[in-house]
N, C-alpha and C. Protein backbone atom coordinates (compact mmCIF):
# COMPACT_ATOMS: atom_id res chain seq x y z
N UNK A 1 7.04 23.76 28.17
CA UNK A 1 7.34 23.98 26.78
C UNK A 1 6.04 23.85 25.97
N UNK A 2 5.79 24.18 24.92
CA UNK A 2 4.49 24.43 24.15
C UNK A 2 4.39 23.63 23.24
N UNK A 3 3.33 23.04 22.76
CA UNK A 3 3.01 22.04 21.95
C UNK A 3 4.01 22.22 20.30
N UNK A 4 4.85 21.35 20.50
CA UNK A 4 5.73 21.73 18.88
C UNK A 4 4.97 20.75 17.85
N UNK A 5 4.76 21.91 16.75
CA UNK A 5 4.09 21.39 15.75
C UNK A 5 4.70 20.46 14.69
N UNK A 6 4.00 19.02 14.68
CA UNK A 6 4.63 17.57 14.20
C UNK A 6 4.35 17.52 12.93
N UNK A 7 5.53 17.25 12.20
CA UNK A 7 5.58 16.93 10.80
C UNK A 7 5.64 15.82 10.61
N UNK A 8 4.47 14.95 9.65
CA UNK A 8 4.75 13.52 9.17
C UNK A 8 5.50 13.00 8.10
N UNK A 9 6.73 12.24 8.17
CA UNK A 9 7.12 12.52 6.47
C UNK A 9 7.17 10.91 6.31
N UNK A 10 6.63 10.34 5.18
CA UNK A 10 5.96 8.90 5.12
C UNK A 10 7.39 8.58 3.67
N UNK A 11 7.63 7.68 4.01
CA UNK A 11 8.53 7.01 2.51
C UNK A 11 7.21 6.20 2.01
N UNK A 12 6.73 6.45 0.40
CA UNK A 12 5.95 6.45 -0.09
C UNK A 12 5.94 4.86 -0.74
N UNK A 13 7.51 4.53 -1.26
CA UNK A 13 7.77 3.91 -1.64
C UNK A 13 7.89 2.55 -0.94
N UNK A 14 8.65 2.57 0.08
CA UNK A 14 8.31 1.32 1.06
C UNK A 14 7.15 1.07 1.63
N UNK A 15 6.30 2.11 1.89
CA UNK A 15 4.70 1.74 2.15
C UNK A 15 4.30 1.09 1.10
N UNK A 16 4.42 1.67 0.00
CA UNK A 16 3.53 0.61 -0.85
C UNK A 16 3.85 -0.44 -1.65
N UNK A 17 5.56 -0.42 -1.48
CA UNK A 17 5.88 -2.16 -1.23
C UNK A 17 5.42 -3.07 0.05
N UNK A 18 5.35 -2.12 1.00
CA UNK A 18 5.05 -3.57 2.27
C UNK A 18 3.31 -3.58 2.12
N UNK A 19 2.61 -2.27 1.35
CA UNK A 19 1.21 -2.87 1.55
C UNK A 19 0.73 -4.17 0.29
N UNK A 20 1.96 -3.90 -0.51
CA UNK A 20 1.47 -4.99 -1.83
C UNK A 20 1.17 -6.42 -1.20
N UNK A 21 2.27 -6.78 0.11
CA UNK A 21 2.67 -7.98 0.22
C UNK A 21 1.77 -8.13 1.84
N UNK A 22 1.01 -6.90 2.17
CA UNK A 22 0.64 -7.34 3.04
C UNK A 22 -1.42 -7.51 3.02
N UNK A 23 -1.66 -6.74 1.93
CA UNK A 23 -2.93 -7.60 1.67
C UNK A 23 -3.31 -8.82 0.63
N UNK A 24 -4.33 -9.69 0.58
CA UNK A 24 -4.15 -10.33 -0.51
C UNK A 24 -4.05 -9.66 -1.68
N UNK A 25 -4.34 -10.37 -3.40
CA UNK A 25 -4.39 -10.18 -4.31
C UNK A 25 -6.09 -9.53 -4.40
N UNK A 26 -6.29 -7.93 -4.81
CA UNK A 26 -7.49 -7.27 -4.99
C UNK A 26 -7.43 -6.78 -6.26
N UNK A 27 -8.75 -6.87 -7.15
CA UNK A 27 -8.56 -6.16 -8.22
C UNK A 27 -9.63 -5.41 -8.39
N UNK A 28 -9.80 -4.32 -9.79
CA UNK A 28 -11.22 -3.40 -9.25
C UNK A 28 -11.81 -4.22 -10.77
N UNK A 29 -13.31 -3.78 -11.15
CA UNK A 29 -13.94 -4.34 -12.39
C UNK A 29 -13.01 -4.50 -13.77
N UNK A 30 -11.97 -4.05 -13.57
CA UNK A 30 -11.05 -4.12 -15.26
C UNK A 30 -10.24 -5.07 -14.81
N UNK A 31 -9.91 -5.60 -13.40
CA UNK A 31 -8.67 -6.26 -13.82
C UNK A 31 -7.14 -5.94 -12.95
N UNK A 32 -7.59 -4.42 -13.13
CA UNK A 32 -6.48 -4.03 -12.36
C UNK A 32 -5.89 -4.29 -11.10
N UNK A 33 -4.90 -4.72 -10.56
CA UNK A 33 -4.64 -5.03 -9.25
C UNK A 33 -4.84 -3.53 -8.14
N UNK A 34 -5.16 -3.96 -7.13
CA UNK A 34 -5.18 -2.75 -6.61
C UNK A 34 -5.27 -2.95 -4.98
N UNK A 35 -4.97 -3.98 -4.26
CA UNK A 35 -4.21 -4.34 -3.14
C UNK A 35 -3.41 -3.40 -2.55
N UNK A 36 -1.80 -2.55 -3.30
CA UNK A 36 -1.25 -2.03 -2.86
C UNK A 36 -1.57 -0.81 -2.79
N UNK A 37 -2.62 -0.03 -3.36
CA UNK A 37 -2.86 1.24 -3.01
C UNK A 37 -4.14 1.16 -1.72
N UNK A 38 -4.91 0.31 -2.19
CA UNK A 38 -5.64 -0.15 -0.25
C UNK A 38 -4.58 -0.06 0.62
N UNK A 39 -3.79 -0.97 0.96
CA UNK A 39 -3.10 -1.02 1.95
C UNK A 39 -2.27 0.09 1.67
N UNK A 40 -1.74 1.03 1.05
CA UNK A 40 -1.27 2.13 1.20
C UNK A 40 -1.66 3.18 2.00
N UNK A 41 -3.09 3.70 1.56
CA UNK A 41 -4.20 4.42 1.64
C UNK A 41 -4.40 4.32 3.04
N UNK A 42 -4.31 2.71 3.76
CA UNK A 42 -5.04 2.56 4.82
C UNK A 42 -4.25 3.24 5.72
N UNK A 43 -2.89 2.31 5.60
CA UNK A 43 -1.36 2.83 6.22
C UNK A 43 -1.84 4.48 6.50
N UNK A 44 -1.71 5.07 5.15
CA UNK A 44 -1.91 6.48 5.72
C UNK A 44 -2.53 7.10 6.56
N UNK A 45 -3.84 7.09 6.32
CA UNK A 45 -5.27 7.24 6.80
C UNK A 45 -4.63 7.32 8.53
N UNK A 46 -4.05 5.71 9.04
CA UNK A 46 -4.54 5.71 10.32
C UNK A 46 -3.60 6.30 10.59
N UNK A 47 -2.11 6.45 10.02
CA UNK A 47 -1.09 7.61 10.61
C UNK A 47 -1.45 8.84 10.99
N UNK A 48 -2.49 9.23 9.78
CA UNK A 48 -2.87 10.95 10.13
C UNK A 48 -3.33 10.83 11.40
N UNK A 49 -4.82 9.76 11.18
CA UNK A 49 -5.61 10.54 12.57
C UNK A 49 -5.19 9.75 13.87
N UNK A 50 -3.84 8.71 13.97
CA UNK A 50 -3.27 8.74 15.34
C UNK A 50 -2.06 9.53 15.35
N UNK A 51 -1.31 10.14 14.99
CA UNK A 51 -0.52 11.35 14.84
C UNK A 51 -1.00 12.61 14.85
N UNK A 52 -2.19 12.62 14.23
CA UNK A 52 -2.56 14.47 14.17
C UNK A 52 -1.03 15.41 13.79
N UNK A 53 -0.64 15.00 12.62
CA UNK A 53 0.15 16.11 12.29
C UNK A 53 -0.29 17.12 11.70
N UNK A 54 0.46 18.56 12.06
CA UNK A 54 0.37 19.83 11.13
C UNK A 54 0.71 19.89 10.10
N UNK A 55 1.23 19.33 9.42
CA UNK A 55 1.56 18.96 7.96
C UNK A 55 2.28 17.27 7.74
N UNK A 56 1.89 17.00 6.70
CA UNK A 56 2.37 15.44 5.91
C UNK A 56 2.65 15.71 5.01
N UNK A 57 3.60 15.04 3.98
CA UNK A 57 4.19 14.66 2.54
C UNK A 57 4.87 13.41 2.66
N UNK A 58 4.49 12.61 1.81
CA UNK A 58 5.11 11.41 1.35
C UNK A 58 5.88 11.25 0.21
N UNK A 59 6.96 10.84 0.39
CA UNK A 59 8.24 11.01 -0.56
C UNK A 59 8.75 9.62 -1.46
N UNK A 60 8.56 9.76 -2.38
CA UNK A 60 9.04 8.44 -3.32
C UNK A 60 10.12 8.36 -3.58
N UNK A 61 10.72 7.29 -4.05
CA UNK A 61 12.23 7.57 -4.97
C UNK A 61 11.80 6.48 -6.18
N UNK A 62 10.91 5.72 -6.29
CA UNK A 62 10.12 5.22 -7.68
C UNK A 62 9.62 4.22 -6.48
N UNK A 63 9.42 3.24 -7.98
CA UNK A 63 8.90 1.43 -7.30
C UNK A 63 9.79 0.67 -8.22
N UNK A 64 10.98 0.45 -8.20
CA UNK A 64 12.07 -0.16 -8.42
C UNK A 64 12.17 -1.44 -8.29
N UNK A 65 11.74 -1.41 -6.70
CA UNK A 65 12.36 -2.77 -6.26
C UNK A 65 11.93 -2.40 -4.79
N UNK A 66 12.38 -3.62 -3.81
CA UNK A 66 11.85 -3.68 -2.28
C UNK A 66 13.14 -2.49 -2.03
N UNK A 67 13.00 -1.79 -0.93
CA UNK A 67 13.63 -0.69 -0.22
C UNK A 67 14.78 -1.86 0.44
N UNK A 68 16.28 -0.72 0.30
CA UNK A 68 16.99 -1.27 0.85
C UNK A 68 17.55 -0.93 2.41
N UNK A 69 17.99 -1.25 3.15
CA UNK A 69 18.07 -0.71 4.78
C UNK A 69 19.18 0.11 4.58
N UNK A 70 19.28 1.11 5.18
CA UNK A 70 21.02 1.80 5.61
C UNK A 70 21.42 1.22 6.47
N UNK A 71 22.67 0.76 5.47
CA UNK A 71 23.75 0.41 5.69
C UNK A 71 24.30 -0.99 5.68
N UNK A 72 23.45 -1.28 4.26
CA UNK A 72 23.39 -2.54 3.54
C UNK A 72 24.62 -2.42 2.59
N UNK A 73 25.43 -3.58 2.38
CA UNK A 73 26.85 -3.65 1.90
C UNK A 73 26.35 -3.09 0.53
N UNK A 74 27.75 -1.95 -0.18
CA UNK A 74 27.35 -2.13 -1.64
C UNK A 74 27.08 -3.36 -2.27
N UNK A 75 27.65 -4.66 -2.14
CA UNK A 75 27.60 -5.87 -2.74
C UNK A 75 26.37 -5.75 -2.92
N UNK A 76 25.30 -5.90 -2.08
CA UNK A 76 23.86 -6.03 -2.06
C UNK A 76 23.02 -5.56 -2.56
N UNK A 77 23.46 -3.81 -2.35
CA UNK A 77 22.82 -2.65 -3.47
C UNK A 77 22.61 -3.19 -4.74
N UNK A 78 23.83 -3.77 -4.93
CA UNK A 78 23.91 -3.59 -6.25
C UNK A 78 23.30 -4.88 -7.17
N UNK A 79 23.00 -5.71 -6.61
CA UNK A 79 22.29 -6.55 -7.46
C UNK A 79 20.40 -6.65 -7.32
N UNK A 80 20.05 -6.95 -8.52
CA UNK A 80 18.98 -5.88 -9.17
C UNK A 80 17.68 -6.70 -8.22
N UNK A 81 16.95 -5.15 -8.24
CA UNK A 81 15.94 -5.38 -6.94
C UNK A 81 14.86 -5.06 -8.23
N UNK A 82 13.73 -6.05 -8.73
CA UNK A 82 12.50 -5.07 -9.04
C UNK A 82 11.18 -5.65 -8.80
N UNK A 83 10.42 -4.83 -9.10
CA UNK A 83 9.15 -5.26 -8.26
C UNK A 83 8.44 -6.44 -8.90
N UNK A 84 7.76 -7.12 -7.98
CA UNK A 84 6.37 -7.69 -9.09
C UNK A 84 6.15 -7.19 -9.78
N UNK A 85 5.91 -8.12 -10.69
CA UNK A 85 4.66 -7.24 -12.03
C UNK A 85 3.69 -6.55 -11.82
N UNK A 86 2.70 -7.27 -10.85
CA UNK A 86 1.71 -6.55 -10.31
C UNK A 86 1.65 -4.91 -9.70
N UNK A 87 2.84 -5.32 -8.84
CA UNK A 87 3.35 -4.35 -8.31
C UNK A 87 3.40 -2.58 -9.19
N UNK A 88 4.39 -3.16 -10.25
CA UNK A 88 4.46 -2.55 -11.22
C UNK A 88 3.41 -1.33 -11.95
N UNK A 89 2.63 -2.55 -11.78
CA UNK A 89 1.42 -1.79 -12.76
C UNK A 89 0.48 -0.72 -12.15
N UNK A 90 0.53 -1.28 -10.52
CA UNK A 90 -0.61 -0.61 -9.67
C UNK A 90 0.51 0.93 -9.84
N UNK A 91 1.69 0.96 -10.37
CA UNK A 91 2.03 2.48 -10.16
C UNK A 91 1.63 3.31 -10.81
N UNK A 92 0.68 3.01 -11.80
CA UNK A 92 -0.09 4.26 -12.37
C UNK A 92 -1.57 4.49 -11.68
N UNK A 93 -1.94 3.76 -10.56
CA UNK A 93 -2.60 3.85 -9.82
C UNK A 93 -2.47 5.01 -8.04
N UNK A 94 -1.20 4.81 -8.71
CA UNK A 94 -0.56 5.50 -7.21
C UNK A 94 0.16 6.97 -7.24
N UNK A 95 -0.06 8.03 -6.75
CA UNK A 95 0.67 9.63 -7.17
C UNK A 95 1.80 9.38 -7.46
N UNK A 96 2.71 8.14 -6.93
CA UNK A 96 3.96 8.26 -6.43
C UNK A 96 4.26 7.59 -8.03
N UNK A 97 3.44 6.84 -8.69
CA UNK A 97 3.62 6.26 -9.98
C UNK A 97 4.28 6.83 -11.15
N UNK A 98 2.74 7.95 -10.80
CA UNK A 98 2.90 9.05 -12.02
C UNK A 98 3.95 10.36 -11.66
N UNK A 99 4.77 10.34 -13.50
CA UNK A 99 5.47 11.03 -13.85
C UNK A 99 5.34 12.47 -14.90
């Protein structure tokens, strides 16, 4: 069979909740936090070049709150998920931010 060409499709949004919490606190000369788009960025980076896909897109649904699992009780859904502050802010730092 012949090499089938691999599509990467990244949830944008849970990456850059788990990179907020998984580097320390970074900020650039203003102030700004910026931790979660490093560890975003990085996340990506090494997906491409150990995957080698023919095409990528990363898909948001905002920065709300931490991602919930399928097939988590409505009870759970429904009480309110939102991000750090920090968190927050780095989303105008991030494509997935801007609207």
């Amino acid at each position: 069979m012949p090499d089938a060409l691999r599509l990467l499709l990244v949830d944008g949004s849970a990456s850059l909740y788990r990179a907020f919490f998984a580097l320390p606190a970074l900020t650039n000369s203003r102030g700004t936090p910026t931790n979660a788009v490093l560890g975003f960025a990085t996340i990506l980076l090494k997906l491409l070049r150990e995957e080698k896909p023919a095409a990528a897109a990363v898909v948001s649904t905002g920065l709300s709150g931490p991602p919930v699992p399928v097939g988590t009780s409505a009870k759970v859904k429904l009480r309110p998920r939102l991000s750090p502050p920090p968190l927050a802010r780095k989303s105008s730092l991030s494509p997935m931010g801007r609207r």
